[in-house]
C-alpha atoms as a PDB file:
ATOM      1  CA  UNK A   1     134.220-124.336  -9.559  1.00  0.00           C
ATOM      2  CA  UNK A   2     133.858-121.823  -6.772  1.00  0.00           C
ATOM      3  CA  UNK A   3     132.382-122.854  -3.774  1.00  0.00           C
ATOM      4  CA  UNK A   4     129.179-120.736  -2.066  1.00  0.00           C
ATOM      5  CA  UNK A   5     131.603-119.629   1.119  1.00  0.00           C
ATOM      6  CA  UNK A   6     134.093-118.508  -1.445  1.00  0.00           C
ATOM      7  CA  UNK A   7     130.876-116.357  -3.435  1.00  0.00           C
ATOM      8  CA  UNK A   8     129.772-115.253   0.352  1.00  0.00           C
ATOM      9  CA  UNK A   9     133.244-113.901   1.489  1.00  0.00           C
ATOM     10  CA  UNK A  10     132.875-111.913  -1.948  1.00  0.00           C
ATOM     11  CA  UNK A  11     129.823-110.197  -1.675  1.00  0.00           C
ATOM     12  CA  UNK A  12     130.572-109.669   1.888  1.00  0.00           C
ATOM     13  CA  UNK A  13     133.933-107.907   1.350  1.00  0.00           C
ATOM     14  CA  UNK A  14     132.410-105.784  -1.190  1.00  0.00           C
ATOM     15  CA  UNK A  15     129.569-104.447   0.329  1.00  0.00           C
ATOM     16  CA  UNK A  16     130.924-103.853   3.875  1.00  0.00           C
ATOM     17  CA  UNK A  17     134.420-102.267   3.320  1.00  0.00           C
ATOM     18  CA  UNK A  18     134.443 -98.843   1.099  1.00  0.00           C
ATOM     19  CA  UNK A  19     137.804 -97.476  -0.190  1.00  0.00           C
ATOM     20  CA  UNK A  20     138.987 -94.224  -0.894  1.00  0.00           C
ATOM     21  CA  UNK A  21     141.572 -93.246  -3.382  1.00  0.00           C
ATOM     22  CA  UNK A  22     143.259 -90.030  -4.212  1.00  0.00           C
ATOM     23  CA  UNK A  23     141.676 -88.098  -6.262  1.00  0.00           C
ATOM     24  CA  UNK A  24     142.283 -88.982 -10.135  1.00  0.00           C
ATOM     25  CA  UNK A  25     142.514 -86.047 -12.519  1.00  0.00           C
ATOM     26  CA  UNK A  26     140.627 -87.539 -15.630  1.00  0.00           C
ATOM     27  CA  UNK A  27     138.087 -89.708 -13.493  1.00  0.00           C
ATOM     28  CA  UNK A  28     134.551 -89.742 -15.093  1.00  0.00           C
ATOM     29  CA  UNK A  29     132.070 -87.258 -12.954  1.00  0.00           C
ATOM     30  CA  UNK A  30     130.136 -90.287 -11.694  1.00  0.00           C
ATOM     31  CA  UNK A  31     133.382 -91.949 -10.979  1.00  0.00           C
ATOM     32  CA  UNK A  32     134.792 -89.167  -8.643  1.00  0.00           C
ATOM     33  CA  UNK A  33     130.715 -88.579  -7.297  1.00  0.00           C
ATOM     34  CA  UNK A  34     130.467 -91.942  -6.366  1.00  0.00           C
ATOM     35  CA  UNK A  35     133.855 -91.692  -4.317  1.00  0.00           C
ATOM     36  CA  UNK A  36     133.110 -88.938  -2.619  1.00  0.00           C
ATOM     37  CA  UNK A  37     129.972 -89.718  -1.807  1.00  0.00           C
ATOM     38  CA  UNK A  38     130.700 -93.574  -0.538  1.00  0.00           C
ATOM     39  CA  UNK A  39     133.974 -91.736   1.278  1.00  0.00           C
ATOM     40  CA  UNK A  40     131.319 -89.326   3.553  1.00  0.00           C
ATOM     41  CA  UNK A  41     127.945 -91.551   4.076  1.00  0.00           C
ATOM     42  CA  UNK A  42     130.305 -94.891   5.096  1.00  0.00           C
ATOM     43  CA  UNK A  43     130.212 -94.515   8.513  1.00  0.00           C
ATOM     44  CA  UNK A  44     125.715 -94.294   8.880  1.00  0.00           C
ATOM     45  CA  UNK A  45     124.371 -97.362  10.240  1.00  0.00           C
ATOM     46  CA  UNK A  46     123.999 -99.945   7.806  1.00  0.00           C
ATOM     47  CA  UNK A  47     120.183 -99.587   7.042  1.00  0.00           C
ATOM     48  CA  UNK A  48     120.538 -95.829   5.884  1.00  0.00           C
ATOM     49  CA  UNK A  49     123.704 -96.662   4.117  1.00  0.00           C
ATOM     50  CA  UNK A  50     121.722 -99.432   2.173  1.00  0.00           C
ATOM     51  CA  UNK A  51     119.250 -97.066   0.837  1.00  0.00           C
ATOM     52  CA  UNK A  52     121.790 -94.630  -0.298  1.00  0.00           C
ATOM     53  CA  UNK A  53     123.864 -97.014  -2.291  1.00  0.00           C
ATOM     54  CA  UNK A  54     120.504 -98.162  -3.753  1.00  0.00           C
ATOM     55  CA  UNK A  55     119.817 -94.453  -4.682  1.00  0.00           C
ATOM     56  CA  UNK A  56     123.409 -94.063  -6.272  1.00  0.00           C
ATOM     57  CA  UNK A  57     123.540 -97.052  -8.291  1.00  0.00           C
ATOM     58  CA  UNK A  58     119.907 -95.743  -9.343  1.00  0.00           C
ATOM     59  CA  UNK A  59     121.411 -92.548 -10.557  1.00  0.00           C
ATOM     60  CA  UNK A  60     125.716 -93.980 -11.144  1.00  0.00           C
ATOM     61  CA  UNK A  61     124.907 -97.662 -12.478  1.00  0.00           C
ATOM     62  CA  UNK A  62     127.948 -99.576 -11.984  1.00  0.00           C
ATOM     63  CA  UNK A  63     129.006-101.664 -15.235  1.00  0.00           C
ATOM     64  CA  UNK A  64     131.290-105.074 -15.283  1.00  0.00           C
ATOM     65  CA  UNK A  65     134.468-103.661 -16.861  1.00  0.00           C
ATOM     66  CA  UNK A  66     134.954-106.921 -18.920  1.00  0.00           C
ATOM     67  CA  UNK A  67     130.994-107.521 -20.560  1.00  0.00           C
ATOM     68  CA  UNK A  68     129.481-103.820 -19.617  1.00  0.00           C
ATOM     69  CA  UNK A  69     126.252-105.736 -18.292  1.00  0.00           C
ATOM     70  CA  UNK A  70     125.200-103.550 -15.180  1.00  0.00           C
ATOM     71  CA  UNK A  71     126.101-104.574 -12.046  1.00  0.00           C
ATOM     72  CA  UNK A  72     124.183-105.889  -9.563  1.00  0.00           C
ATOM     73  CA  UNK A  73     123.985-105.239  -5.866  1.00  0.00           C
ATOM     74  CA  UNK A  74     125.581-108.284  -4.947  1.00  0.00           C
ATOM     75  CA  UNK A  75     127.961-108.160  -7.220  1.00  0.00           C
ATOM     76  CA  UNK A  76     131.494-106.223  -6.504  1.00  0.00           C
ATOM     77  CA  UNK A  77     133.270-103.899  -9.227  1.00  0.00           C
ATOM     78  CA  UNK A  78     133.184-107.201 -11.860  1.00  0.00           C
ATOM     79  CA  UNK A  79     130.520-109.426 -12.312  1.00  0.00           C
ATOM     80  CA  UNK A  80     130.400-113.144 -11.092  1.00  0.00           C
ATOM     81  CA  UNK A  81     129.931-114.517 -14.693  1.00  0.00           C
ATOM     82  CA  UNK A  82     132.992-113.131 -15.717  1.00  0.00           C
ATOM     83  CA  UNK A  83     134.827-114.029 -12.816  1.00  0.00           C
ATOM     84  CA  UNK A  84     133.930-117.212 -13.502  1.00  0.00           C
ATOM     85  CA  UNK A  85     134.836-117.361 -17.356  1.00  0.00           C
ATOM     86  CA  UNK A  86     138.339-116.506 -16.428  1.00  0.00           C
ATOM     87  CA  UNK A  87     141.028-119.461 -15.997  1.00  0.00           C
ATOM     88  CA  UNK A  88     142.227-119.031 -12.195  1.00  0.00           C
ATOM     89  CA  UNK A  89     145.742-121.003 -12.140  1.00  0.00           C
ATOM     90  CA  UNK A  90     145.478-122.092  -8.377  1.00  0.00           C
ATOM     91  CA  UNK A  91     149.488-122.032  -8.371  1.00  0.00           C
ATOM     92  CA  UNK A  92     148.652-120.700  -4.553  1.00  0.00           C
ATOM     93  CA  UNK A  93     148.451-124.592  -3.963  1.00  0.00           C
ATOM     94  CA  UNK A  94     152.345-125.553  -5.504  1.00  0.00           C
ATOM     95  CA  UNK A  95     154.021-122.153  -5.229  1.00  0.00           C
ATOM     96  CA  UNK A  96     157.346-123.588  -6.266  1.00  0.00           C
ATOM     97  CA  UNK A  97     156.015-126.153  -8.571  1.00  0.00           C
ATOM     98  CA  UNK A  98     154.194-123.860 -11.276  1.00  0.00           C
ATOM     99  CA  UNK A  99     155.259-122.088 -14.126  1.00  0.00           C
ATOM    100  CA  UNK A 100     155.665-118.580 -12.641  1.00  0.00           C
ATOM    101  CA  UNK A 101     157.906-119.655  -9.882  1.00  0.00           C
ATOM    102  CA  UNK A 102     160.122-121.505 -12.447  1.00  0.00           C
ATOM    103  CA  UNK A 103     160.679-117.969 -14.650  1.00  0.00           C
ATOM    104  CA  UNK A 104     162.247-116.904 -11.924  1.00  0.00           C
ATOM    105  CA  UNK A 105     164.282-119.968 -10.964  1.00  0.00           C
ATOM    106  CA  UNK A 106     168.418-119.323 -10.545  1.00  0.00           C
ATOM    107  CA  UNK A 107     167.734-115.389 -10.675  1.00  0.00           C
ATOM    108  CA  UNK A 108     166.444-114.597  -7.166  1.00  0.00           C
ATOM    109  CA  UNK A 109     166.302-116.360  -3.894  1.00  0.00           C
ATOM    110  CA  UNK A 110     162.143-116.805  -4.063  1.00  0.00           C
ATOM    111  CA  UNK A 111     160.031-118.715  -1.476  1.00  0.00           C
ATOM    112  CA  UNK A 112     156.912-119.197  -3.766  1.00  0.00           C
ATOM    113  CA  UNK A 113     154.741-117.226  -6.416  1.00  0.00           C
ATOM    114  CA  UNK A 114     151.161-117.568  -7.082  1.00  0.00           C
ATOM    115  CA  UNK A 115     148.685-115.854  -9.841  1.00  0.00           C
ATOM    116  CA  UNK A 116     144.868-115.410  -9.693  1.00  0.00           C
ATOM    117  CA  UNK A 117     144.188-115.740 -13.209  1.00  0.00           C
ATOM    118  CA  UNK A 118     145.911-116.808 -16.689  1.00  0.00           C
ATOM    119  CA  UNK A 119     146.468-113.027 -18.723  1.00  0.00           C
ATOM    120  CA  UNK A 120     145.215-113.950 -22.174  1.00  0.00           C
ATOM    121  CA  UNK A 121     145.206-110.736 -24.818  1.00  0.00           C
ATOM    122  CA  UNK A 122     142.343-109.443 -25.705  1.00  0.00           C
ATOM    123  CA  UNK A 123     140.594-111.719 -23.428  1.00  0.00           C
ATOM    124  CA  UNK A 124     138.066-110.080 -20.274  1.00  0.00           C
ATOM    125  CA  UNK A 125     140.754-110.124 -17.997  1.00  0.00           C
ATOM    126  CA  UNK A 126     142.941-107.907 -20.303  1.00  0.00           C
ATOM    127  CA  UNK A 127     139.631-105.347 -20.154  1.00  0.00           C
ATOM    128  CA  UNK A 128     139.208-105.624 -16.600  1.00  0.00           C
ATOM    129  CA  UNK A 129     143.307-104.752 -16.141  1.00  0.00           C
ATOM    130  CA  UNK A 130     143.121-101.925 -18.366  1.00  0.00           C
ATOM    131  CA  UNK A 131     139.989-100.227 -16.618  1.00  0.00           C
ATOM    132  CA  UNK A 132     141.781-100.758 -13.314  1.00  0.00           C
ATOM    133  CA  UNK A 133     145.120 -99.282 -14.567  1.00  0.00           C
ATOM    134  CA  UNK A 134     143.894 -96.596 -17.409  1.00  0.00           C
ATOM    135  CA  UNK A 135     140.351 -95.407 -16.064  1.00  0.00           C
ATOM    136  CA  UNK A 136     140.692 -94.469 -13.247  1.00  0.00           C
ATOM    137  CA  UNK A 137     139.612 -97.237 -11.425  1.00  0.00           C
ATOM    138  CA  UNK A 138     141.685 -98.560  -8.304  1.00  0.00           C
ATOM    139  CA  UNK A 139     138.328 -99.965  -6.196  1.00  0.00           C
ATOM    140  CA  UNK A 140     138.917-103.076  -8.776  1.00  0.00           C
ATOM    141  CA  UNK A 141     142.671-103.766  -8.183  1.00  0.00           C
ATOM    142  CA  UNK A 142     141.380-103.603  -4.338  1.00  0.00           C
ATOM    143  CA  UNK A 143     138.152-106.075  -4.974  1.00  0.00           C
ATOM    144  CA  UNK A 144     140.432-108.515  -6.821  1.00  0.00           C
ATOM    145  CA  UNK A 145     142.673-108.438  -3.593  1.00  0.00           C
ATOM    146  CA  UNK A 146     140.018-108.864  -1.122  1.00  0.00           C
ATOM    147  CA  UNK A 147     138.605-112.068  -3.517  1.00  0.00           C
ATOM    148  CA  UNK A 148     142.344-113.503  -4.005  1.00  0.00           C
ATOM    149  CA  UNK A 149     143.073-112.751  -0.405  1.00  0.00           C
ATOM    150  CA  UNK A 150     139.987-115.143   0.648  1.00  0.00           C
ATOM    151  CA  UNK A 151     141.042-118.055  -1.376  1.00  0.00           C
ATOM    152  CA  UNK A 152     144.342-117.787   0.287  1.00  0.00           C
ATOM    153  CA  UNK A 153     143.360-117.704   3.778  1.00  0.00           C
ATOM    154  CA  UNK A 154     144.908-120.716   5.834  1.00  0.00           C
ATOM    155  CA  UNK A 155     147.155-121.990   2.966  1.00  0.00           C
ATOM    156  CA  UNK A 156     151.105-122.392   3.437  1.00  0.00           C
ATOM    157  CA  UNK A 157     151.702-120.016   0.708  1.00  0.00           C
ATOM    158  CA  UNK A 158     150.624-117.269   3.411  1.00  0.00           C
ATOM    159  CA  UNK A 159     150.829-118.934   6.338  1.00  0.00           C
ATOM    160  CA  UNK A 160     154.890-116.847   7.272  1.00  0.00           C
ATOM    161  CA  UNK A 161     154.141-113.824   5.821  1.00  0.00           C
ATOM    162  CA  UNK A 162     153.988-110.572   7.495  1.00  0.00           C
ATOM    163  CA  UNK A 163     154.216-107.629   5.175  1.00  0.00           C
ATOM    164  CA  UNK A 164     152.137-107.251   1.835  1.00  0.00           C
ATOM    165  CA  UNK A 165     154.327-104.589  -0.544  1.00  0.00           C
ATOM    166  CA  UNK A 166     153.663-103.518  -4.013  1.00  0.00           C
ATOM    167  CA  UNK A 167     155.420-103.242  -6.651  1.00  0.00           C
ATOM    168  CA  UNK A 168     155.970 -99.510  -6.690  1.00  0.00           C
ATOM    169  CA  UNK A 169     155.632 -96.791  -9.308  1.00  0.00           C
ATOM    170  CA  UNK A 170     157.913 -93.607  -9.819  1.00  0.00           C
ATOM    171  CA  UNK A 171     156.494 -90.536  -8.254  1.00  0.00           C
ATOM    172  CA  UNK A 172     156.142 -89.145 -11.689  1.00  0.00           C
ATOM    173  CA  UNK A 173     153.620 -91.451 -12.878  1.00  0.00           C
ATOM    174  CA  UNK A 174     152.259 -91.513  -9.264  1.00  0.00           C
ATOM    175  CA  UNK A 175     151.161 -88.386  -9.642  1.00  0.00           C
ATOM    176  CA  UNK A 176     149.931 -88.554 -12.938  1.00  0.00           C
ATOM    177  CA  UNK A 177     147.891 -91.745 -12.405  1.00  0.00           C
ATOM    178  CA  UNK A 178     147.176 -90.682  -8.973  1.00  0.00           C
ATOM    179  CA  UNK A 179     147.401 -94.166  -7.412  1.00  0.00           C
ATOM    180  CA  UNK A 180     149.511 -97.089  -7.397  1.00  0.00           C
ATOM    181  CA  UNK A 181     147.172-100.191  -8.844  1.00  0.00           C
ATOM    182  CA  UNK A 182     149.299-102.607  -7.181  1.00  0.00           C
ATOM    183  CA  UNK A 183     149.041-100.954  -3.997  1.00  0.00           C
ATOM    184  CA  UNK A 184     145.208-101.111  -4.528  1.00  0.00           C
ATOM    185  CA  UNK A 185     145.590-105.377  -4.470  1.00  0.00           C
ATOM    186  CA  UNK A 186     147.765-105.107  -1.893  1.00  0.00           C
ATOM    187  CA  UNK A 187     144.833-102.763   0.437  1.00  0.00           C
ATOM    188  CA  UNK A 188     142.537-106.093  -0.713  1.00  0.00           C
ATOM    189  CA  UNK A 189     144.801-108.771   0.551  1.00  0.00           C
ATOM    190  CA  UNK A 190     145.464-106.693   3.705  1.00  0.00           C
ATOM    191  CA  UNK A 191     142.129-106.391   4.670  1.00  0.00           C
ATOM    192  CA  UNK A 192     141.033-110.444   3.726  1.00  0.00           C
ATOM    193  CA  UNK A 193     144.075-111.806   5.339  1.00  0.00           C
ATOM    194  CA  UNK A 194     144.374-109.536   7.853  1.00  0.00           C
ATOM    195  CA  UNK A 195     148.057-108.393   7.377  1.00  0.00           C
ATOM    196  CA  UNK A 196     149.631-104.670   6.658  1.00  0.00           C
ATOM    197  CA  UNK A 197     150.439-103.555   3.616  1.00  0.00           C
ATOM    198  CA  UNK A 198     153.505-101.469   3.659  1.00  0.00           C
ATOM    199  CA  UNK A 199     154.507 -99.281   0.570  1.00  0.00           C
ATOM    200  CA  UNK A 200     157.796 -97.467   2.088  1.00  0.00           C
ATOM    201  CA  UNK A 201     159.872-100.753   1.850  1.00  0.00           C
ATOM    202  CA  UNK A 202     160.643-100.688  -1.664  1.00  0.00           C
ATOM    203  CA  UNK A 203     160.803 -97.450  -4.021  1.00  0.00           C
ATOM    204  CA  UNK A 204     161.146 -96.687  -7.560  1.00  0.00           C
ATOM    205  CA  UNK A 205     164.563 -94.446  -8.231  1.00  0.00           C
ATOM    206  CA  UNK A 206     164.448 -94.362 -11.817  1.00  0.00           C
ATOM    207  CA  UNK A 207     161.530 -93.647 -14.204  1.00  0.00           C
ATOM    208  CA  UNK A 208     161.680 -96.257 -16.771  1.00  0.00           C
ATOM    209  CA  UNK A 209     160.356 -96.662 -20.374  1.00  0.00           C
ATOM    210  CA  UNK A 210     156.712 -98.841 -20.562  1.00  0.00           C
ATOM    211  CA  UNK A 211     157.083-102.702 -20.747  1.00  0.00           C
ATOM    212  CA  UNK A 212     154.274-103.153 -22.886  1.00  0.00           C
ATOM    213  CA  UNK A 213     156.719-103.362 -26.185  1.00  0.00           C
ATOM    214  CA  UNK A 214     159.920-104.042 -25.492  1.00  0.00           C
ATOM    215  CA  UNK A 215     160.798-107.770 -25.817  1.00  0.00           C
ATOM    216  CA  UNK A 216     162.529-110.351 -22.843  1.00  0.00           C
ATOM    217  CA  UNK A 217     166.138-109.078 -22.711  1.00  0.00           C
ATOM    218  CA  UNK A 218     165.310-105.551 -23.274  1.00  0.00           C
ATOM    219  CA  UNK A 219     162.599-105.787 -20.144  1.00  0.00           C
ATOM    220  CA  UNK A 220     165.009-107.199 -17.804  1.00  0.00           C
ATOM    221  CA  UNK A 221     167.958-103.980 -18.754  1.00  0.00           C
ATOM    222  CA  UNK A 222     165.012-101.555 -18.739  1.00  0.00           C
ATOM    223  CA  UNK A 223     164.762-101.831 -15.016  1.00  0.00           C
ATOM    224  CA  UNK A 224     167.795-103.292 -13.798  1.00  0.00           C
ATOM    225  CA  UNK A 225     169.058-100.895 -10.956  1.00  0.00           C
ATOM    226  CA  UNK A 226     165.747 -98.719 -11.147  1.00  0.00           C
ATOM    227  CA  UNK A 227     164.769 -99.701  -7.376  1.00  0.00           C
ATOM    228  CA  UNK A 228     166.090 -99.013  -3.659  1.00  0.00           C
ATOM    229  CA  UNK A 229     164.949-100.072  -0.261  1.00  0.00           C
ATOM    230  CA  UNK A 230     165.393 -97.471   2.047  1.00  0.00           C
ATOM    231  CA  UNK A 231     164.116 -99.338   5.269  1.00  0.00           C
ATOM    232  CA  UNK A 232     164.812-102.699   7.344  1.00  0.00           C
ATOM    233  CA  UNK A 233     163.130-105.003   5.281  1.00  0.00           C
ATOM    234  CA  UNK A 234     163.916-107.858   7.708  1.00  0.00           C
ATOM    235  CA  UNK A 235     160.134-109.542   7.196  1.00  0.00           C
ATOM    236  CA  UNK A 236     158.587-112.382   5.779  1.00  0.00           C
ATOM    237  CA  UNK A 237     156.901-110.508   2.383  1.00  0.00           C
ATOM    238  CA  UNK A 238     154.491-110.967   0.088  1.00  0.00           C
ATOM    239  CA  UNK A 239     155.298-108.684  -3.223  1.00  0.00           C
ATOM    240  CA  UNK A 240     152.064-107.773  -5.528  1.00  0.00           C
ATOM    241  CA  UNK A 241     152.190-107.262  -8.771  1.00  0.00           C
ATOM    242  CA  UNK A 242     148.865-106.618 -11.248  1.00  0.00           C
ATOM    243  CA  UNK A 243     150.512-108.722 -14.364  1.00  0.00           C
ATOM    244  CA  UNK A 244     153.492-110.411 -14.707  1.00  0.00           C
ATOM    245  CA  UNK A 245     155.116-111.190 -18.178  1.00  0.00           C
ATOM    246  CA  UNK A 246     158.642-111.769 -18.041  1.00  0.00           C
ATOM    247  CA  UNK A 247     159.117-111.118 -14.363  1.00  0.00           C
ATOM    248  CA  UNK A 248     161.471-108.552 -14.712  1.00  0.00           C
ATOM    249  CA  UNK A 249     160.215-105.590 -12.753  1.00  0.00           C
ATOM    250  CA  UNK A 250     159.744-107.918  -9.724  1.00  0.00           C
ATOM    251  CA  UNK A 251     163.264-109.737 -10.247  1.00  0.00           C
ATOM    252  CA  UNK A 252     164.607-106.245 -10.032  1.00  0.00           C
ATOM    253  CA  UNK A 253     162.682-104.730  -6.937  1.00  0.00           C
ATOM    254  CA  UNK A 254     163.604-108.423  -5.019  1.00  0.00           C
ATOM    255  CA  UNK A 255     167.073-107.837  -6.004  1.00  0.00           C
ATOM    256  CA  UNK A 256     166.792-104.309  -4.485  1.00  0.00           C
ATOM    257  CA  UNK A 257     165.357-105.489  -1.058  1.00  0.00           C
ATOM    258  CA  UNK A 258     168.110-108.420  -0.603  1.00  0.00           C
ATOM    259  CA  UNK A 259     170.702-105.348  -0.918  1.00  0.00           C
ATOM    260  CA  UNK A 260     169.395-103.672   1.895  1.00  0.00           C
ATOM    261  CA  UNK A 261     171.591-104.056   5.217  1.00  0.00           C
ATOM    262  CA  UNK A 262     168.398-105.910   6.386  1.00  0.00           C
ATOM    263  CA  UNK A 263     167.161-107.856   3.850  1.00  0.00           C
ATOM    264  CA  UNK A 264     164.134-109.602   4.037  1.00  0.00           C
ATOM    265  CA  UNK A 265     163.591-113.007   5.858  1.00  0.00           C
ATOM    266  CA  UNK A 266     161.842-114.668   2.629  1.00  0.00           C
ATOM    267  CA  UNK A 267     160.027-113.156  -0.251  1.00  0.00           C
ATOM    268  CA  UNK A 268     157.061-114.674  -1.941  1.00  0.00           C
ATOM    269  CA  UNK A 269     155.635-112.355  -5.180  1.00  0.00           C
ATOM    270  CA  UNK A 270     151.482-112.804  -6.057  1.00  0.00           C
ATOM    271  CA  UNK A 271     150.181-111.321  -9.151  1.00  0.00           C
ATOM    272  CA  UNK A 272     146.502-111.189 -10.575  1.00  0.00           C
ATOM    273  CA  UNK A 273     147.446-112.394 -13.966  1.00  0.00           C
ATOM    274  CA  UNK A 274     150.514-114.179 -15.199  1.00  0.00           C
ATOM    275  CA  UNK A 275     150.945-113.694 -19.097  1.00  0.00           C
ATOM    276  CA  UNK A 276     151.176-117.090 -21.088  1.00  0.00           C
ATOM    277  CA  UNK A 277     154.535-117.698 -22.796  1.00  0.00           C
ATOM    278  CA  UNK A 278     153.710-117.113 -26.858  1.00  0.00           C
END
């Protein structure tokens, strides 16, 4: 159960920190309008600005990506009844005592991982994922970081940690998607627990076939070698992921940052959703 300060540092997050994103080529009008628009009037005093966002969810209403019921104005890009219906794991409170942490065991040296919510197919987290990654919507993959980021502030699983990186993307599907979604969690976490989020740490060399198909030992060779870390990476990190299944794109990226002549101090990895074992 979610407590009221947990619902307050929500709404709060939501309504007083716009984002921008690059501009997406196959972004719905009222998509790229309401960017735009929330991009140029963010800066008016906060009266004004609360009659203009009232006006443009008058003429854009915003929609919960999981149930389609229209938003509301305290409500952030998804609504709090589906929030709610979604099984959080709290591994945050025994980062090396859950089931994510332990797919990883005796591959990479690993400090602690942590998911928001169970991944369950077909299920509303699977719709809210696939609007954030394949519609052009980023602002989610940043709301979803500001509301992890609150439930983590002042625990021990982020108490040493002073770089946030994503997991990165190739520049060729960069540019196609236009944004990174993981990068867009990370931008949430920075801003709740008030740490930088770097994305030059850790780059993507090779552009590698989807995951979505291929089964355990084939997702672990797909990537293997597919990452380099061109910068001291001598930090504490936190690595952010959108969905982890087998682990394998994050085993290889860690592997790529403890090569680096300065390898990071300790890694942790956070993901939204961690995908049950069938």
């Amino acid at each position: 159960m979610r407590t009221q300060k947990s619902l307050r540092t929500l709404r709060y997050h939501t309504s007083h920190h716009p984002i921008s994103h690059p501009k997406q080529k196959n972004a719905a009008p009222g998509f790229r309008i309401r960017g735009i628009l929330a991009k140029l009037t963010s800066q008016l005093p906060y009266p004004i600005l609360s009659y203009f966002q009232d006006l443009l969810r008058l003429i854009f209403p915003r929609e919960c990506p999981a149930c389609k019921r229209e938003l509301t104005r305290q409500e952030g890009e998804v609504c709090l009844t589906c929030l709610t219906d979604i099984q959080e794991s709290e591994f945050h409170l025994c980062p090396t005592e859950n089931e994510l942490y332990l797919r990883f065991a005796g591959r990479i040296p690993l400090e602690g991982a942590a998911a928001l919510f169970f991944f369950d197919k077909k299920g509303k987290f699977q719709a809210i994922m696939q609007e954030m990654k394949y519609h052009n919507q980023p602002r989610i993959g940043s709301f979803l970081g500001d509301y992890y980021g609150a439930k983590l502030q002042g625990t021990d699983f982020v108490s040493e940690v002073e770089r946030i990186i994503p997991v990165p993307l190739h520049p060729s599907k960069m540019q196609k998607r236009g944004y990174n979604q993981s990068m867009a969690i990370c931008e949430g976490l920075s801003r709740a627990l008030n740490l930088p989020a770097d994305d030059t740490l850790l780059l993507r060399t090779r552009r590698t076939d989807t995951q979505t198909r291929k089964d355990k030992d084939d997702r672990w060779a797909n990537v293997e070698g597919g990452f380099e870390s061109p910068r001291p990476a001598n930090y504490h990190l936190l690595m952010v992921d959108d969905i982890i299944t087998t682990g394998a794109t994050l085993a290889a990226g860690i592997q790529a940052l403890y090569a680096n002549p300065q390898p990071p101090k300790s890694v942790r990895i956070l993901c939204l959703g961690m995908a049950r074992k069938e």
